[in-house]
N, C-alpha and C. Protein backbone atom coordinates (compact mmCIF):
# COMPACT_ATOMS: atom_id res chain seq x y z
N UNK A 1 0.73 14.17 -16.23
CA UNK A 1 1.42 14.14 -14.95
C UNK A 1 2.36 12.96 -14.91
N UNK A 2 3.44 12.88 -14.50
CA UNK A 2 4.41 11.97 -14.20
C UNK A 2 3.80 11.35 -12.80
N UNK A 3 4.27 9.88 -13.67
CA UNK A 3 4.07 8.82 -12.71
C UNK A 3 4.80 9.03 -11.88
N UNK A 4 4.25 8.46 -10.08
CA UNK A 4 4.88 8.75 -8.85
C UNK A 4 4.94 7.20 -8.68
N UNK A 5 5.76 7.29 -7.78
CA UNK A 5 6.07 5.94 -7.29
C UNK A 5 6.14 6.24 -5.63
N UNK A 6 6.18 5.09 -4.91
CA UNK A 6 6.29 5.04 -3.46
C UNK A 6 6.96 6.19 -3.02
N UNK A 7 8.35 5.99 -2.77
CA UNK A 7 9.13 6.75 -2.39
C UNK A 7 9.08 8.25 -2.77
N UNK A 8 8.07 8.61 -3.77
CA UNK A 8 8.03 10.15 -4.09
C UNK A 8 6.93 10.85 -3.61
N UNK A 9 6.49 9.87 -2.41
CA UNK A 9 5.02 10.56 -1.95
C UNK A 9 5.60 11.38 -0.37
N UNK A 10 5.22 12.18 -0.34
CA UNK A 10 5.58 12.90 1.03
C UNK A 10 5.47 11.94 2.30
N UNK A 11 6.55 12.50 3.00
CA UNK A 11 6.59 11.66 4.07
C UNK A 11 5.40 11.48 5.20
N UNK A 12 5.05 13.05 5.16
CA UNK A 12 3.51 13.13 6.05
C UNK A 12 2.75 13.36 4.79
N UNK A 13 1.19 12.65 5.10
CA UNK A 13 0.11 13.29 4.72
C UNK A 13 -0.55 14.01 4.63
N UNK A 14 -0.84 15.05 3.68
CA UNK A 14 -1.12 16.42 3.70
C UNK A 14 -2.54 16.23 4.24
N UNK A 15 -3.02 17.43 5.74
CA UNK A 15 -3.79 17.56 5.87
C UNK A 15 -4.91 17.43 5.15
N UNK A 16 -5.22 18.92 4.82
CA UNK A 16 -6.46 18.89 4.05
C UNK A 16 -6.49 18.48 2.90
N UNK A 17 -8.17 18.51 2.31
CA UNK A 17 -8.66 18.24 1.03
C UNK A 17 -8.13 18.92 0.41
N UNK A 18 -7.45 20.16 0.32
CA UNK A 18 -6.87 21.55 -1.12
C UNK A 18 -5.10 20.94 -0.65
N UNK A 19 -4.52 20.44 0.34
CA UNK A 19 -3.40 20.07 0.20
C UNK A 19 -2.87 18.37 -0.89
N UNK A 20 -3.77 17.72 -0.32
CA UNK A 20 -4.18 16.50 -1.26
C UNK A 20 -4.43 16.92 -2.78
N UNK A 21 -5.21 17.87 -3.11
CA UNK A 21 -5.92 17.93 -4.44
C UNK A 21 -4.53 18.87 -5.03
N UNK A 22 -3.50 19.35 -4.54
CA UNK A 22 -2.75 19.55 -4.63
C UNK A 22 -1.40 18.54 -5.04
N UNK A 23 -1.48 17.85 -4.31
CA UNK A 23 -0.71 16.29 -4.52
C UNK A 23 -1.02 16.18 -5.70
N UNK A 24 -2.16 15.50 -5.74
CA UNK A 24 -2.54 15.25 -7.39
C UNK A 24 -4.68 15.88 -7.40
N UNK A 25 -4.53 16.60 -8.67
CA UNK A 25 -5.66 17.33 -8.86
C UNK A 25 -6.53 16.34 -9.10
N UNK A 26 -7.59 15.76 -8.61
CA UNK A 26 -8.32 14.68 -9.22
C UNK A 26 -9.41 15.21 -10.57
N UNK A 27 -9.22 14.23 -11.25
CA UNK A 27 -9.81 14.92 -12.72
C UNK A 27 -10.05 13.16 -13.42
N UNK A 28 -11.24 13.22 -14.09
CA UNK A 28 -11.19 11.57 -14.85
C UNK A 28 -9.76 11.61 -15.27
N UNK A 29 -9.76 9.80 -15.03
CA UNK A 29 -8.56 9.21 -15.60
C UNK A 29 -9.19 8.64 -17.20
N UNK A 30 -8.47 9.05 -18.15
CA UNK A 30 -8.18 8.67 -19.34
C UNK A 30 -7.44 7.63 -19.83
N UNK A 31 -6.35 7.39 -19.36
CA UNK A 31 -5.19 7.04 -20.28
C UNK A 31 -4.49 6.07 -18.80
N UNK A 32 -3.77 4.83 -19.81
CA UNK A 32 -3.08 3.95 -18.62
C UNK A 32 -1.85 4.85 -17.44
N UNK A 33 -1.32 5.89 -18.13
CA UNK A 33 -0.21 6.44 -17.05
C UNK A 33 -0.95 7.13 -15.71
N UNK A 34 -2.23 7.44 -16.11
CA UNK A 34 -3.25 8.26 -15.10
C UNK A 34 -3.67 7.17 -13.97
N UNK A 35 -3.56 6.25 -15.10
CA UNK A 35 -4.68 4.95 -14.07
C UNK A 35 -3.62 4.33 -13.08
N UNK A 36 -2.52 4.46 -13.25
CA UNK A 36 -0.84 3.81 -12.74
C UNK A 36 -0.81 4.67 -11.40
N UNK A 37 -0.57 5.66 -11.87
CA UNK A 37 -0.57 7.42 -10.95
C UNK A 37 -1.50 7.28 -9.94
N UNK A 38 -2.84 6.75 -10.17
CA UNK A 38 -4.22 6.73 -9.44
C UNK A 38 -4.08 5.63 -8.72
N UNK A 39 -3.71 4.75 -9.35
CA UNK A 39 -3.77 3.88 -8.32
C UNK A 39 -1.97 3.50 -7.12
N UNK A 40 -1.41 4.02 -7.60
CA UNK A 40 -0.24 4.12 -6.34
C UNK A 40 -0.57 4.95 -5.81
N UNK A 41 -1.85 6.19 -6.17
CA UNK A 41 -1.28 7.12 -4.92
C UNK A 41 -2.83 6.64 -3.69
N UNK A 42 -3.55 5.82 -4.40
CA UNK A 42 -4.66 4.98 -3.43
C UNK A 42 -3.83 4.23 -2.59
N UNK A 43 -3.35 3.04 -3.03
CA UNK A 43 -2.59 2.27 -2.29
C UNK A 43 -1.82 2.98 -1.64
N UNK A 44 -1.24 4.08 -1.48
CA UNK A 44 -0.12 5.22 -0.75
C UNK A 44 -1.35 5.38 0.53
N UNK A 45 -2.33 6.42 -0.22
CA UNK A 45 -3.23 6.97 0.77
C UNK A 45 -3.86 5.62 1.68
N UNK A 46 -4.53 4.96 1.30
CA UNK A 46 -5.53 4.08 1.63
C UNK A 46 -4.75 3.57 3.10
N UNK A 47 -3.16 3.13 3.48
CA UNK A 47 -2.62 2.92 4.58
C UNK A 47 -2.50 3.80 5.59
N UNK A 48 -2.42 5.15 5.01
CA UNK A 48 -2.29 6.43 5.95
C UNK A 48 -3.65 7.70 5.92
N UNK A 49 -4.77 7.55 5.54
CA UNK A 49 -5.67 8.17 5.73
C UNK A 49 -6.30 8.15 6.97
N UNK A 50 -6.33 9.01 7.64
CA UNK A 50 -6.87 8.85 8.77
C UNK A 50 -8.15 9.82 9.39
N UNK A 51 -7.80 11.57 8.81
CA UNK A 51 -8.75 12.41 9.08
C UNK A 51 -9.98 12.53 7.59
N UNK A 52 -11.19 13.22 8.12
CA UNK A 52 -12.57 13.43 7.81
C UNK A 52 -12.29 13.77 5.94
N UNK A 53 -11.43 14.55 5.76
CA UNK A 53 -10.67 15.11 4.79
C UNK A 53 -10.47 14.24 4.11
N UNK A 54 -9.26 13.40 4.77
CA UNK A 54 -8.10 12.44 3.88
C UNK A 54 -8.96 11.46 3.62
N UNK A 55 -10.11 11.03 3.96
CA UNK A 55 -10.73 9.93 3.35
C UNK A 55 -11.74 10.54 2.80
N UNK A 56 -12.07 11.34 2.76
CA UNK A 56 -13.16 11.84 1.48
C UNK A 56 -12.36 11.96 0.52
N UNK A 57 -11.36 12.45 0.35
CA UNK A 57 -10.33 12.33 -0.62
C UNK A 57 -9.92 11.35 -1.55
N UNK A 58 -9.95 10.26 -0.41
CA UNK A 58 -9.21 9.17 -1.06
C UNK A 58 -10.48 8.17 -1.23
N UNK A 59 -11.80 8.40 -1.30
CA UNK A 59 -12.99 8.03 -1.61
C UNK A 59 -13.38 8.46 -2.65
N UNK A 60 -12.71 9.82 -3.52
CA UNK A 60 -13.33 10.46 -4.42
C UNK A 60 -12.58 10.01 -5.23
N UNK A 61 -11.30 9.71 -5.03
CA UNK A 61 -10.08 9.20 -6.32
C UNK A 61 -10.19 8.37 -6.21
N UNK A 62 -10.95 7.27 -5.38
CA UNK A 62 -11.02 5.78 -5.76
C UNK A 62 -12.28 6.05 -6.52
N UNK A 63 -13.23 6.56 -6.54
CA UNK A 63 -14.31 6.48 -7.53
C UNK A 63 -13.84 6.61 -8.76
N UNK A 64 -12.73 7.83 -9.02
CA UNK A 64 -12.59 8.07 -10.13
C UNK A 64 -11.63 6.74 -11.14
N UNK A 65 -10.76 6.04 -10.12
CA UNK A 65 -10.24 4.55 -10.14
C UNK A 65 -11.00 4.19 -10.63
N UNK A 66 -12.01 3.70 -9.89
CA UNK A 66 -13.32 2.39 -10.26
C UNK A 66 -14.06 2.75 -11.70
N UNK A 67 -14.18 4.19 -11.75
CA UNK A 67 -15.22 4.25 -13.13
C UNK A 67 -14.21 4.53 -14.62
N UNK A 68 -12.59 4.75 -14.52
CA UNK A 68 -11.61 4.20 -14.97
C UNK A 68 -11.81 2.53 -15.46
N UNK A 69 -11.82 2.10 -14.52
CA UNK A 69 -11.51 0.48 -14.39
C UNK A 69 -12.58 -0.19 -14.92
N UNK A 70 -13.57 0.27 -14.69
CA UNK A 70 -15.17 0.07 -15.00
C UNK A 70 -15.40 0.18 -16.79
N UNK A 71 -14.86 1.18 -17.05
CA UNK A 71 -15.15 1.50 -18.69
C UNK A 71 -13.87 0.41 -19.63
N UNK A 72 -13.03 0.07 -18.96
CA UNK A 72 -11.88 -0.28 -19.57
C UNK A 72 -11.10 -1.60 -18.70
N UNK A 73 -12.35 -2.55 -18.17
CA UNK A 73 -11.93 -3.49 -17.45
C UNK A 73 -10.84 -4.25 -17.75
N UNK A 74 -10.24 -4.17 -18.89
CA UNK A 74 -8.88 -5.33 -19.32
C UNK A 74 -7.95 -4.38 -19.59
N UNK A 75 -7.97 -3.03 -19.35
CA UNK A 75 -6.64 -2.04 -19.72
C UNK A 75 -5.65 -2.52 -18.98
N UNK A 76 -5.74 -3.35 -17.83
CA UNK A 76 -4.30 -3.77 -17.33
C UNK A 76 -4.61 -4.91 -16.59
N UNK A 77 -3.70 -6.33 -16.84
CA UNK A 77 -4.25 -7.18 -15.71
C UNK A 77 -3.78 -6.94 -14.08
N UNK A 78 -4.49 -8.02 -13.61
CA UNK A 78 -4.34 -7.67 -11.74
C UNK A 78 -3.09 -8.54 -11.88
N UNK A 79 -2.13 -7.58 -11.04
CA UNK A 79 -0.69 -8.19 -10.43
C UNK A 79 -0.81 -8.05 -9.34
N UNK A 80 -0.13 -9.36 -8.89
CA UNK A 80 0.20 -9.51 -7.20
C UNK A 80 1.39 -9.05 -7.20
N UNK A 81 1.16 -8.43 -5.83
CA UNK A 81 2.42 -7.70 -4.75
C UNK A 81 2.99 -9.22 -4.89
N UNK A 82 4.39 -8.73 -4.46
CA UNK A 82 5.17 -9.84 -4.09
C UNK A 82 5.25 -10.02 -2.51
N UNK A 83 4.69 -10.93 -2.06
CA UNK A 83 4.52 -10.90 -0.06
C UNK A 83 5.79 -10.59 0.57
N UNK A 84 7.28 -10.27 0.10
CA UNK A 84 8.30 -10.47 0.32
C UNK A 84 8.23 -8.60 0.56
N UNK A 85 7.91 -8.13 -1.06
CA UNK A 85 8.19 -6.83 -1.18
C UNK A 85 7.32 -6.01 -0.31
N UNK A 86 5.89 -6.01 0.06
CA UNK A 86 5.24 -5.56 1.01
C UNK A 86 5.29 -5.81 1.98
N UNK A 87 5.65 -7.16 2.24
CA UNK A 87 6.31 -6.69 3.77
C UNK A 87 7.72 -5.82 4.11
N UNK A 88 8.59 -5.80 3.18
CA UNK A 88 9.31 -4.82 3.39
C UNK A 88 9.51 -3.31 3.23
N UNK A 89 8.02 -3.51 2.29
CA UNK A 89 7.58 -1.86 2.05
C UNK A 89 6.89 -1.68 3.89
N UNK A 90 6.47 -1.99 3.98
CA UNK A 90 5.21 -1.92 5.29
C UNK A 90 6.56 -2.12 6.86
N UNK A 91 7.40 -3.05 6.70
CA UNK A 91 8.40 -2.19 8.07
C UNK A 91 8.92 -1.22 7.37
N UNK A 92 9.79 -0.66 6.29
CA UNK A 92 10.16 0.03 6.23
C UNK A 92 9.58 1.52 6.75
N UNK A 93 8.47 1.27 5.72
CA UNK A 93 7.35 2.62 6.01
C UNK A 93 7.06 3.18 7.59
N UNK A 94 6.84 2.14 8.24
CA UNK A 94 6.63 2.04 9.71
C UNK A 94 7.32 2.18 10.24
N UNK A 95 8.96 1.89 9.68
CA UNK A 95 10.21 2.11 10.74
C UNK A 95 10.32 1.00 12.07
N UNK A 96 9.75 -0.38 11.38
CA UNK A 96 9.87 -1.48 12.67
C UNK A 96 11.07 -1.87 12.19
N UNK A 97 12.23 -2.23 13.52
CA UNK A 97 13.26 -2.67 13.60
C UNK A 97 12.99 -4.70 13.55
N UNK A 98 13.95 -5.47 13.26
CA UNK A 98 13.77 -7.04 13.17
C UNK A 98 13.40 -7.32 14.51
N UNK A 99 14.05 -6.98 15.45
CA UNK A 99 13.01 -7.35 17.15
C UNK A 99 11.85 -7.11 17.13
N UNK A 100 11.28 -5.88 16.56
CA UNK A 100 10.24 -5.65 16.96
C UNK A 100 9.15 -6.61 15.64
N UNK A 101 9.87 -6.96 14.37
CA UNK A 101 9.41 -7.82 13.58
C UNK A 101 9.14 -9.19 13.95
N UNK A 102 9.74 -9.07 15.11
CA UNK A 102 10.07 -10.48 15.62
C UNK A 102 9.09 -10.87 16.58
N UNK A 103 8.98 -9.73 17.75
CA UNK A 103 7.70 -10.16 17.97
C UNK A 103 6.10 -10.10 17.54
N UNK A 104 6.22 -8.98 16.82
CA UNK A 104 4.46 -9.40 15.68
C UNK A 104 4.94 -10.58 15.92
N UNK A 105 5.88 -11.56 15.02
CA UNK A 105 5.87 -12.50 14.05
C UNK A 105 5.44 -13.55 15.32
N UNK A 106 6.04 -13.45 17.10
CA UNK A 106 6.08 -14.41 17.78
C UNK A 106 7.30 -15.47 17.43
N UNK A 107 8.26 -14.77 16.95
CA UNK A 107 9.43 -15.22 16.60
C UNK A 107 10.56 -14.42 17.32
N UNK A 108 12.07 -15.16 17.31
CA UNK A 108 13.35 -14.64 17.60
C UNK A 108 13.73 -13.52 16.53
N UNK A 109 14.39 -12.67 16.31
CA UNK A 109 14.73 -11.33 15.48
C UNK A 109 15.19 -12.07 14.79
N UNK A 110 16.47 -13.12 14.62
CA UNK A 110 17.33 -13.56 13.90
C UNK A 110 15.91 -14.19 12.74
N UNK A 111 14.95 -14.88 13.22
CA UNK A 111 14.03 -15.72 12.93
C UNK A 111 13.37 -14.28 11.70
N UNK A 112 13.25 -13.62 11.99
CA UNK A 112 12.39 -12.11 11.30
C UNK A 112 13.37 -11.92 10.38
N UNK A 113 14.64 -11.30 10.66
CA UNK A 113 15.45 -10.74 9.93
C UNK A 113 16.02 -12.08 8.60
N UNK A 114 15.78 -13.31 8.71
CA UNK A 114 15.77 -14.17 7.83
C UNK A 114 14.62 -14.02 7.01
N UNK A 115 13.29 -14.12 7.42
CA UNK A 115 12.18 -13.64 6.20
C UNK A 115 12.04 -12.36 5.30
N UNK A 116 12.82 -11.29 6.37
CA UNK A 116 13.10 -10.33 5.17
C UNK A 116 14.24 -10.36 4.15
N UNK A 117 14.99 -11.02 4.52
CA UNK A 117 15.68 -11.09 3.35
C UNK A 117 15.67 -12.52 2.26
N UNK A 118 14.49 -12.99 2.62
CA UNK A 118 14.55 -14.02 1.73
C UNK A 118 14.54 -15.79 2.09
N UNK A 119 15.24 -15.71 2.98
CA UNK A 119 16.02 -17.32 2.97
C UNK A 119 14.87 -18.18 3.78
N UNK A 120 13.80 -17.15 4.43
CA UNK A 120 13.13 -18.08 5.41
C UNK A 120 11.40 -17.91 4.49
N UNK A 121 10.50 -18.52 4.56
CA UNK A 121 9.30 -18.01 3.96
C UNK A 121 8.20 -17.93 5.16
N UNK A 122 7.18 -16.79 4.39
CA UNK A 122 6.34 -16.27 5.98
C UNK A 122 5.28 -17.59 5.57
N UNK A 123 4.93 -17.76 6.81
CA UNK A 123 3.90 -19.29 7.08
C UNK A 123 2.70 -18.07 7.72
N UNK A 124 1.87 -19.33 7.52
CA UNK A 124 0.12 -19.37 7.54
C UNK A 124 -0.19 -18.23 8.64
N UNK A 125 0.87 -18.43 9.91
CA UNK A 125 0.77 -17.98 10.80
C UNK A 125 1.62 -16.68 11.10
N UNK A 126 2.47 -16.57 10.90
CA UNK A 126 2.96 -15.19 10.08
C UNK A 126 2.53 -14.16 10.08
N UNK A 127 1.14 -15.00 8.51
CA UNK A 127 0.72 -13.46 7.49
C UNK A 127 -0.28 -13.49 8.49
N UNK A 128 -1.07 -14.47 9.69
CA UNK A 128 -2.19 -13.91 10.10
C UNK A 128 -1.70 -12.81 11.62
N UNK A 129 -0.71 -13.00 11.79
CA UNK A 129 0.10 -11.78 12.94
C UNK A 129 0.25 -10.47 12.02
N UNK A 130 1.14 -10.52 11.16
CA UNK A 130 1.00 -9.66 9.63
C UNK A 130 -0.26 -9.05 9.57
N UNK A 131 -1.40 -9.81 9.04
CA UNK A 131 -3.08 -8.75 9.04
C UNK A 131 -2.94 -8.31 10.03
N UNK A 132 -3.35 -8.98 11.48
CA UNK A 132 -3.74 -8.24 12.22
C UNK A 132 -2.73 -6.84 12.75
N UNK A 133 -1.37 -6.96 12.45
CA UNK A 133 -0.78 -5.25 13.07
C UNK A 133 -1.02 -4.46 12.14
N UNK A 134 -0.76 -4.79 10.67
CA UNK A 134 -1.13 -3.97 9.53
C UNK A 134 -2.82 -3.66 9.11
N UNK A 135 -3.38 -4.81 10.07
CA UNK A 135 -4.71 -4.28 9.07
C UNK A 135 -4.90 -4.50 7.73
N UNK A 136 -4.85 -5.64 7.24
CA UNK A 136 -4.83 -5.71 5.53
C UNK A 136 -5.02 -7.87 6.17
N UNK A 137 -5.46 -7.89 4.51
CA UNK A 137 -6.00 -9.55 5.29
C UNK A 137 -4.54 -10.01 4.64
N UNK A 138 -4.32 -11.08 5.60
CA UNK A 138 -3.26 -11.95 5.65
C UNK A 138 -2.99 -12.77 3.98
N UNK A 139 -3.75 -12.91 3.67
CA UNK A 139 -3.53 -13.57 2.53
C UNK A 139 -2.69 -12.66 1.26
N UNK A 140 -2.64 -11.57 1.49
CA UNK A 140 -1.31 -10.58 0.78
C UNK A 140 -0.07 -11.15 1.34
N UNK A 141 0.35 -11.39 2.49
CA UNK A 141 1.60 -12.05 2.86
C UNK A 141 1.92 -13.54 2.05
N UNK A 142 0.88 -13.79 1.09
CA UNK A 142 1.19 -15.04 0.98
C UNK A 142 1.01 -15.60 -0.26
N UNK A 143 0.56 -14.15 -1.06
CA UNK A 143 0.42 -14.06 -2.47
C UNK A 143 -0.74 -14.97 -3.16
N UNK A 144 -1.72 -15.06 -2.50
CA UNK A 144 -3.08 -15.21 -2.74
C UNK A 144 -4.18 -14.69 -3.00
């Protein structure tokens, strides 16, 4: 199967369990392109799972992840997200405009729209506004 990347995952989440297993058929992972595949489409699912289905789903392909990862613990080392790039994956995805970045952040827009592009860096306090709307612990904003 060809590796998927972000942008090639459907915009909605397929209902059911036979629409998902459809997405991608879950079957042991073998080989590093499987384990690549498996794990973007966790990190895909794992933000947008929400029904009885979609997380049994995405409970069964993380098993199949883990006992992947488990047999072959050094097949790839752990890379950090870049806090820059997930946060701009995560408004994008969401469709938050810099005002509305601005206030998560408890900042001016101009103040937001500078950390996404670089010139400003997200502080302590930030990534902990960051966890809490996203739900993910703050310390991803900060590459820790």
């Amino acid at each position: 199967m060809k590796a998927r990347v972000y942008g090639q995952f459907p915009a909605k989440v397929p209902e059911t369990y036979k629409e998902l297993a459809q997405l991608y058929l879950p079957r042991r992972i073998n080989d590093k392109l499987a384990h690549r595949t498996v794990t973007e489409l966790v990190d895909w699912l794992s933000v947008r799972a929400e029904t009885e289905e979609q997380i049994e789903y995405l409970d069964f392909i993380s098993d199949l992840l883990e006992q992947y990862e488990s047999r072959y613990p050094h097949s790839e080392p752990d890379q950090k997200s870049d806090p820059l790039e997930v946060l701009r994956y995560l408004v994008e995805e969401n469709g938050i405009t810099t005002r509305e970045l601005g206030r998560i952040l408890g900042v001016d827009h101009s103040v937001a729209a500078r950390i996404l592009t670089g010139s400003r860096s997200i502080t302590i306090e930030h990534a902990k506004h960051l966890g809490a709307r996203f739900k993910v612990a703050p310390e991803l904003f900060l590459g820790l």
